[in-house]
C-alpha atoms as a PDB file:
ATOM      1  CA  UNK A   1      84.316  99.186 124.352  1.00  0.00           C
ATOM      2  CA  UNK A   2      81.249  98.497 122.724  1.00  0.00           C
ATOM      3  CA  UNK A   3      81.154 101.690 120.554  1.00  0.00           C
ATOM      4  CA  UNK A   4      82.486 101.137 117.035  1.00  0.00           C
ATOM      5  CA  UNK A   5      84.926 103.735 115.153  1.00  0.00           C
ATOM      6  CA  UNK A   6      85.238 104.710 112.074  1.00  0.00           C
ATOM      7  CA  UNK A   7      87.879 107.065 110.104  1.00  0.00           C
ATOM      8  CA  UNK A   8      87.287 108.843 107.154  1.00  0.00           C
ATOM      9  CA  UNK A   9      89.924 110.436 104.938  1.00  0.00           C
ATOM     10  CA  UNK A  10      90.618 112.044 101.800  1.00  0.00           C
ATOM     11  CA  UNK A  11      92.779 114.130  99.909  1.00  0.00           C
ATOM     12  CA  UNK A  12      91.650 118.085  99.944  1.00  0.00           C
ATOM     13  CA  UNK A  13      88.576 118.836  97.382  1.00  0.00           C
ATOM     14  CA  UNK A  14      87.260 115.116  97.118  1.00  0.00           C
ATOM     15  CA  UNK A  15      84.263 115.967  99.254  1.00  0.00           C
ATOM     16  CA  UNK A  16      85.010 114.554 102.247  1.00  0.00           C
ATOM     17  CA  UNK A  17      83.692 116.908 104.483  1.00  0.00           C
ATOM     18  CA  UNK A  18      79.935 116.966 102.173  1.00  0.00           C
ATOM     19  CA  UNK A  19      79.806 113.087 102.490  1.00  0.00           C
ATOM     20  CA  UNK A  20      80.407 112.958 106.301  1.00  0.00           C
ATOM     21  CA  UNK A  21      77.724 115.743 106.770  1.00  0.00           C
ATOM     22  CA  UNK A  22      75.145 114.072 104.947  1.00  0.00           C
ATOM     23  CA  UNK A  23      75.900 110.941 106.715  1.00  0.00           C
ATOM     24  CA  UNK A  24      75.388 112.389 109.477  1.00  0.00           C
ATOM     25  CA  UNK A  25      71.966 114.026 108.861  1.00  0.00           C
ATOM     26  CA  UNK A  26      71.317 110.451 107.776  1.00  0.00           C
ATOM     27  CA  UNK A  27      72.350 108.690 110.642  1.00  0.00           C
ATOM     28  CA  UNK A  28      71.650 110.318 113.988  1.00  0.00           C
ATOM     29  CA  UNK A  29      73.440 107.702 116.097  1.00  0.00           C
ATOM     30  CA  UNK A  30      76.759 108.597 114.549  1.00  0.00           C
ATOM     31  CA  UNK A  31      78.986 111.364 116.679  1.00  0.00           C
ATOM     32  CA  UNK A  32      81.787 113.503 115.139  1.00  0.00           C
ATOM     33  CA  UNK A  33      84.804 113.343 116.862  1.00  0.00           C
ATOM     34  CA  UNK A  34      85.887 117.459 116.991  1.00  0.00           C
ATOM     35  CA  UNK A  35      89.459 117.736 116.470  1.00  0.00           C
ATOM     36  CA  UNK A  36      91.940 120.167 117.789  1.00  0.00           C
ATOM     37  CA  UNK A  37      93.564 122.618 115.021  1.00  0.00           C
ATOM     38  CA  UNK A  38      96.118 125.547 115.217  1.00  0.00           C
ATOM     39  CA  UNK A  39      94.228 127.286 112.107  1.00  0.00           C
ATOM     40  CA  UNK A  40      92.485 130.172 112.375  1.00  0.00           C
ATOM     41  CA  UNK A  41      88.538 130.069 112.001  1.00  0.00           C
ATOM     42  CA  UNK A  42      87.080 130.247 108.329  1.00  0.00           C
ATOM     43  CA  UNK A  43      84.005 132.490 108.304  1.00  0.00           C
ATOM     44  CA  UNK A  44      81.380 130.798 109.365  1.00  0.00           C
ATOM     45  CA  UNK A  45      83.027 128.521 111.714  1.00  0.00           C
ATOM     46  CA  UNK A  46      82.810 128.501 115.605  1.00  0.00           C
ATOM     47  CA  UNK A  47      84.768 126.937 117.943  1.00  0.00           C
ATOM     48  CA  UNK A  48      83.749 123.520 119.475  1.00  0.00           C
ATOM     49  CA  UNK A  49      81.939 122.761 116.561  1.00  0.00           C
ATOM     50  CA  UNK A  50      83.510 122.578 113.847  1.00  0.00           C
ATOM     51  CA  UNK A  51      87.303 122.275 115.561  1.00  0.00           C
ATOM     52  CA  UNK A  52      88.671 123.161 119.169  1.00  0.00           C
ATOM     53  CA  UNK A  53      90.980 126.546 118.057  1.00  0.00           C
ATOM     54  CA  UNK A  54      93.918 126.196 119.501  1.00  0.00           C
ATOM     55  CA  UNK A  55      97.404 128.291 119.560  1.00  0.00           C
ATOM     56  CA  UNK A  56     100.464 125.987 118.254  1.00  0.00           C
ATOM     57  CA  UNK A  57     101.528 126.855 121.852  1.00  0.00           C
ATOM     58  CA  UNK A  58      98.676 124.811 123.528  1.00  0.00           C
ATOM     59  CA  UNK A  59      98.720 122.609 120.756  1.00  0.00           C
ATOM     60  CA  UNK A  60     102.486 121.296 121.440  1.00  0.00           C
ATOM     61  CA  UNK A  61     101.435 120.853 125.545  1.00  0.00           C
ATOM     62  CA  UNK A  62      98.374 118.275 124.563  1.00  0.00           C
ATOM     63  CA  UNK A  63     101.184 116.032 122.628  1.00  0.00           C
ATOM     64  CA  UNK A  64     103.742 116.478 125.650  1.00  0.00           C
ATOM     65  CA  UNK A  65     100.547 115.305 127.672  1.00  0.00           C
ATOM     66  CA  UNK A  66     100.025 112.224 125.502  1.00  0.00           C
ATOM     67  CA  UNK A  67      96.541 113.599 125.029  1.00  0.00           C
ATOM     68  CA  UNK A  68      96.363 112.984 121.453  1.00  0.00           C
ATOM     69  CA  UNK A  69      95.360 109.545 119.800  1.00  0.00           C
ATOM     70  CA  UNK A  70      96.444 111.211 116.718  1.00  0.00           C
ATOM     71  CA  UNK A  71      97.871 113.966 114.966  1.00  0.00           C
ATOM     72  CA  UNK A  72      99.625 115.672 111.979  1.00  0.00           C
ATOM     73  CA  UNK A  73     100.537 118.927 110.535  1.00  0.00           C
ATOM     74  CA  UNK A  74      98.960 119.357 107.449  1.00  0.00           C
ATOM     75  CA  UNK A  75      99.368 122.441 104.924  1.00  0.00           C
ATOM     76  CA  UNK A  76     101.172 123.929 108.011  1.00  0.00           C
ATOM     77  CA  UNK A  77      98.866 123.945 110.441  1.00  0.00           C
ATOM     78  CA  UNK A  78      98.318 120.818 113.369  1.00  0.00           C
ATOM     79  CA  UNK A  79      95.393 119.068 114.206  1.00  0.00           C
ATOM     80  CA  UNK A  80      94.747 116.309 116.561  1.00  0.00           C
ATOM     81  CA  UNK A  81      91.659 114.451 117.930  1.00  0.00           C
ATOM     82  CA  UNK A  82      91.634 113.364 122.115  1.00  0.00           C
ATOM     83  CA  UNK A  83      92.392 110.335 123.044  1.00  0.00           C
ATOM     84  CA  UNK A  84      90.202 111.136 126.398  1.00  0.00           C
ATOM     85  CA  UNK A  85      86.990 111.908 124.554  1.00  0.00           C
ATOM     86  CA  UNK A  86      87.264 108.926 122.071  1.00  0.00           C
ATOM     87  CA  UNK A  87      87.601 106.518 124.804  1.00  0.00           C
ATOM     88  CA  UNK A  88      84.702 108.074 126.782  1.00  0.00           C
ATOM     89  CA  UNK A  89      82.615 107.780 123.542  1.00  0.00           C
ATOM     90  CA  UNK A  90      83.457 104.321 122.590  1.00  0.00           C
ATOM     91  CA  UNK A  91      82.551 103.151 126.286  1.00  0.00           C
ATOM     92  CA  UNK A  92      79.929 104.969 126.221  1.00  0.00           C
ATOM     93  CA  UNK A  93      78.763 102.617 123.350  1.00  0.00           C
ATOM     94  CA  UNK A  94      78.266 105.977 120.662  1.00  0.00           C
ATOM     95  CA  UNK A  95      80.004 105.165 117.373  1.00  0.00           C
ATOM     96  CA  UNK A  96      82.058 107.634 116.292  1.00  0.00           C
ATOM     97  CA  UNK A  97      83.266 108.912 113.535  1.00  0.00           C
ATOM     98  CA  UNK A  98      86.703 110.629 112.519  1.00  0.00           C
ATOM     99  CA  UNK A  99      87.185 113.048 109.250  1.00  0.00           C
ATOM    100  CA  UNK A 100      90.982 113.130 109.825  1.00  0.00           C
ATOM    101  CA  UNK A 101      94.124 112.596 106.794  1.00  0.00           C
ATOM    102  CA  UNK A 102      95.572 109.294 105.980  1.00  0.00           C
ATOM    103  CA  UNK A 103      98.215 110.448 108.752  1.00  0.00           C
ATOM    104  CA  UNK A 104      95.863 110.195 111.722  1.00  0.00           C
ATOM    105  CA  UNK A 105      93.868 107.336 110.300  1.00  0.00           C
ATOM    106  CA  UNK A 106      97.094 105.170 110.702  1.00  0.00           C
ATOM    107  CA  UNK A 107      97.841 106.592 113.721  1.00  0.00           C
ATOM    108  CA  UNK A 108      94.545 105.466 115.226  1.00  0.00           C
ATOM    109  CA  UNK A 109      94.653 102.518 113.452  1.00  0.00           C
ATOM    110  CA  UNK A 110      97.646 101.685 115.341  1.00  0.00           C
ATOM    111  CA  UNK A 111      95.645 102.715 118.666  1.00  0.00           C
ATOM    112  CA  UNK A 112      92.314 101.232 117.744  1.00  0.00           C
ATOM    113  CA  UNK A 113      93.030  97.468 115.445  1.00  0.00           C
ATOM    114  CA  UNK A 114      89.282  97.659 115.201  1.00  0.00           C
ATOM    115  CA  UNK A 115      88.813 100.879 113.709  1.00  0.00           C
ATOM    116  CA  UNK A 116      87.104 100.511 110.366  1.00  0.00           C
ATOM    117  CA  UNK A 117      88.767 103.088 107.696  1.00  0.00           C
ATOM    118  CA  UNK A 118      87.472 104.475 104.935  1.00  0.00           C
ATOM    119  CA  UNK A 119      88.885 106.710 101.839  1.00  0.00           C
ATOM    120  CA  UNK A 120      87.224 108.616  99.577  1.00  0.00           C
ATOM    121  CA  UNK A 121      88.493 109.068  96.263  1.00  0.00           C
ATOM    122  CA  UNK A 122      87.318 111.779  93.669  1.00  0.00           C
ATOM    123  CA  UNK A 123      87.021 110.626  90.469  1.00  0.00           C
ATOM    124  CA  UNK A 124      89.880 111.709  88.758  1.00  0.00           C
ATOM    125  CA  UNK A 125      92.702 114.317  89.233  1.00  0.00           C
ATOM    126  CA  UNK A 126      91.035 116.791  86.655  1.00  0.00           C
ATOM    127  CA  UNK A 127      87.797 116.391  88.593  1.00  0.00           C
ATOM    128  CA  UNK A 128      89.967 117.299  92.520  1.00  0.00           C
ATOM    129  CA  UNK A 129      91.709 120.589  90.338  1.00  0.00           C
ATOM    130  CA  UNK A 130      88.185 121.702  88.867  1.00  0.00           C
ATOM    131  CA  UNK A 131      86.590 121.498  92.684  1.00  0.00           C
ATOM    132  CA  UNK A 132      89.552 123.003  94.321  1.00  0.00           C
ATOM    133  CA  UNK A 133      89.320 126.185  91.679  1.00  0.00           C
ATOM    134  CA  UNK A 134      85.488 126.637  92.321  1.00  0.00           C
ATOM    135  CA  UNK A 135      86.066 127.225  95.289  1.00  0.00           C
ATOM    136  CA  UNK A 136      87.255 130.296  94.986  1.00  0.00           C
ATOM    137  CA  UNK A 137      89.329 130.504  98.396  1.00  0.00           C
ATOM    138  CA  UNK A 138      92.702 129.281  97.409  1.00  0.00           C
ATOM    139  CA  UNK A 139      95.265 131.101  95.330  1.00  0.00           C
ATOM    140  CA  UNK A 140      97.672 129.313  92.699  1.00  0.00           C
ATOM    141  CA  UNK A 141      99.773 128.178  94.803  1.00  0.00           C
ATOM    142  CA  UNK A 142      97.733 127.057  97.268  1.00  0.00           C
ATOM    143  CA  UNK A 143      95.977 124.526  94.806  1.00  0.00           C
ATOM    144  CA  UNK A 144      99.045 123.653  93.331  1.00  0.00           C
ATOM    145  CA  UNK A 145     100.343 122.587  96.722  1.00  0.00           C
ATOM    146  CA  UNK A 146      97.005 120.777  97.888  1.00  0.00           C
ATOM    147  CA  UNK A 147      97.340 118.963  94.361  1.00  0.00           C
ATOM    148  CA  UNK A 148     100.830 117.612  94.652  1.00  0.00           C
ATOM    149  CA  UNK A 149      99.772 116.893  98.185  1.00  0.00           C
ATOM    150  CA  UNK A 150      96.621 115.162  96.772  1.00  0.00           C
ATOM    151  CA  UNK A 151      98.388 112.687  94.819  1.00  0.00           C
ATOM    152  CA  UNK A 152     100.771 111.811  97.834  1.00  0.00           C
ATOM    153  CA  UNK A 153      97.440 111.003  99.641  1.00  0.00           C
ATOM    154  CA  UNK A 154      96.453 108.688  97.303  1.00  0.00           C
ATOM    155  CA  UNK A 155      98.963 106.481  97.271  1.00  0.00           C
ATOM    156  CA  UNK A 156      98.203 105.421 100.525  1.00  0.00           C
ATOM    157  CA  UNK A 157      94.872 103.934  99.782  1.00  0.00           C
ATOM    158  CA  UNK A 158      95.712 100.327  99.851  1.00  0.00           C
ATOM    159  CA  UNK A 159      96.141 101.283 103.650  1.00  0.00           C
ATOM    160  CA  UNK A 160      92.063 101.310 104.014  1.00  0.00           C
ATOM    161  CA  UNK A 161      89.727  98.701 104.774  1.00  0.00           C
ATOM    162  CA  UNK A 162      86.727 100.610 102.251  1.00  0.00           C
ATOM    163  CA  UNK A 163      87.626 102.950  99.403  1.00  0.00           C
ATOM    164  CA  UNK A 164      84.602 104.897  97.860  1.00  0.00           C
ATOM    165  CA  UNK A 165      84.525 107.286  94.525  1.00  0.00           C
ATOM    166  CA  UNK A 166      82.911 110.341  95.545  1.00  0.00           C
ATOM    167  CA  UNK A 167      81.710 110.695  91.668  1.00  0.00           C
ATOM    168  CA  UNK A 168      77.899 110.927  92.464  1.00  0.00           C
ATOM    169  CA  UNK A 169      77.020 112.209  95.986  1.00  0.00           C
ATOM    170  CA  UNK A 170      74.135 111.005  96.786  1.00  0.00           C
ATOM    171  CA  UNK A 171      75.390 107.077  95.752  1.00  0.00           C
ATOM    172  CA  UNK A 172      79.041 108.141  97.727  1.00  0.00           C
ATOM    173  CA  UNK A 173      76.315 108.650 100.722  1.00  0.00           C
ATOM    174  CA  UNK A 174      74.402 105.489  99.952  1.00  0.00           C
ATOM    175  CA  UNK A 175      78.121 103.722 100.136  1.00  0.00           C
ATOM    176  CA  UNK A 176      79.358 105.106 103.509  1.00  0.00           C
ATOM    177  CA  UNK A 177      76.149 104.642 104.974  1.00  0.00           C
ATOM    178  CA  UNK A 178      76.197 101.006 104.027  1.00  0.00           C
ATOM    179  CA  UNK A 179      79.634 100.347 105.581  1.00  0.00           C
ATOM    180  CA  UNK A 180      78.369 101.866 108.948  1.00  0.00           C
ATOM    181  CA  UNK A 181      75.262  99.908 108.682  1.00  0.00           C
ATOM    182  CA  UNK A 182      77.373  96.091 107.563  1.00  0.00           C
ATOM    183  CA  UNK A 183      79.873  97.180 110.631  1.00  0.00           C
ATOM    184  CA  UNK A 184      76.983  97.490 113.329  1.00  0.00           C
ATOM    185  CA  UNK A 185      75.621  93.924 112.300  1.00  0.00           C
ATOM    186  CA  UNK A 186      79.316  92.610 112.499  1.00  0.00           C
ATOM    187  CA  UNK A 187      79.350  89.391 114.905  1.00  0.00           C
ATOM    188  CA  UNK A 188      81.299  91.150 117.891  1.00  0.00           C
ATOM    189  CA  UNK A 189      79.129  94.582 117.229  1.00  0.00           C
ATOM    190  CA  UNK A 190      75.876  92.516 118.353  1.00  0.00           C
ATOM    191  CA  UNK A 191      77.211  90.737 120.718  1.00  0.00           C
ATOM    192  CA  UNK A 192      78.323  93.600 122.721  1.00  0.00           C
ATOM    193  CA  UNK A 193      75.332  95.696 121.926  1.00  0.00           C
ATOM    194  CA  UNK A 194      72.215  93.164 122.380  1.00  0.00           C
ATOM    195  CA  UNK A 195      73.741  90.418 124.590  1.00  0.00           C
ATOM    196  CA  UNK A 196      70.507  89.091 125.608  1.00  0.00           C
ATOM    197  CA  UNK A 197      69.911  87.781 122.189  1.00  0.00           C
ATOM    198  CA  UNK A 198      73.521  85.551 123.095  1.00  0.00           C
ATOM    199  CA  UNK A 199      72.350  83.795 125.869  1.00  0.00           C
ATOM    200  CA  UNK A 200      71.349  81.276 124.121  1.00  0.00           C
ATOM    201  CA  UNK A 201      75.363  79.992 123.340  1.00  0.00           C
ATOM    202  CA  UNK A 202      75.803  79.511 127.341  1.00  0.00           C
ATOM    203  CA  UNK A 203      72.988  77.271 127.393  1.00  0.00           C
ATOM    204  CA  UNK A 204      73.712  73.302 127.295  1.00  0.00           C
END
């Protein structure tokens, strides 16, 4: 596979989703992987683009079908990413990007050693509350339970190869677009991708 893959995660309200975006504006040779989800649409949303809406039903055939590389329920709904389309991708040279929790990121790192993970962090817990309430989507109890559920994220970031502080956004974009660009000039990356400029090594 010649395609590199990357995983980002982060706990709800840290910006995740922002950062990702703007990479991606940025970076035009990066493709989002589109995850399956039981949830229901949020306005605005349509299906295939920003998730594949799926009933729980469906849902629990894909992981009897081993089609998923990863997935977890999170806040009580699943989501997954294909293992079919991610392999296609990869050998189709495209780097690709995840936006999954620290659940799937260890999953595919388990399925992919080469994966290169990444976790944003907000800058402090007051800071992931303040975003979460301007929102103005969740009730109480929702941000109280995507705060506890916050810090349990956390505590997994030793698990991650790259850990950025999503204080500043346009310096958090500056970061994650330097870790894709250090990965692509990574020995085996340039090998695989511009093997012409290698020839020279089989030459005596």
């Amino acid at each position: 596979m010649s395609g590199t893959l990357f995983t980002v995660s982060a706990p709800s309200g840290a910006g995740k989703t922002t950062l990702v975006h703007r990479l991606l504006e940025r970076d035009p040779g990066l493709k989002l992987s589109v995850s399956y989800a039981t949830r229901a649409p949020r306005q605005g949303e349509e299906n295939g683009r920003e998730y594949h809406f799926v009933s729980a039903k469906h849902f629990r055939e894909l992981v009897e079908a081993g089609e998923f590389v990863e997935w977890a329920e999170v806040h009580g709904n699943c989501y997954g990413t294909s293992r079919t389309w991610l392999v296609e991708q990869l050998a189709q040279g495209r780097d690709t990007l995840l936006e999954i929790d620290w659940q799937g990121a260890a999953q595919v790192r388990a399925a992919f050693p080469e994966a290169i993970s990444v976790f944003v962090l907000p800058p402090s817990l007051e800071a992931l509350e303040s975003r979460l309430r301007g929102r103005g989507t969740d009730s109480e109890a929702v941000i109280a339970t995507r705060l506890r559920a916050a810090r349990n994220e956390m505590q997994h970031v030793a698990d991650f190869a790259y850990v950025i502080i999503n204080e500043h956004l346009p310096s958090a974009v500056d970061d994650l677009a330097a870790i894709v660009r250090a990965a692509r000039l990574r020995y085996a990356s340039q090998h695989k991708r511009h093997p012409r400029h290698f020839e020279f090594l089989a030459q005596h």
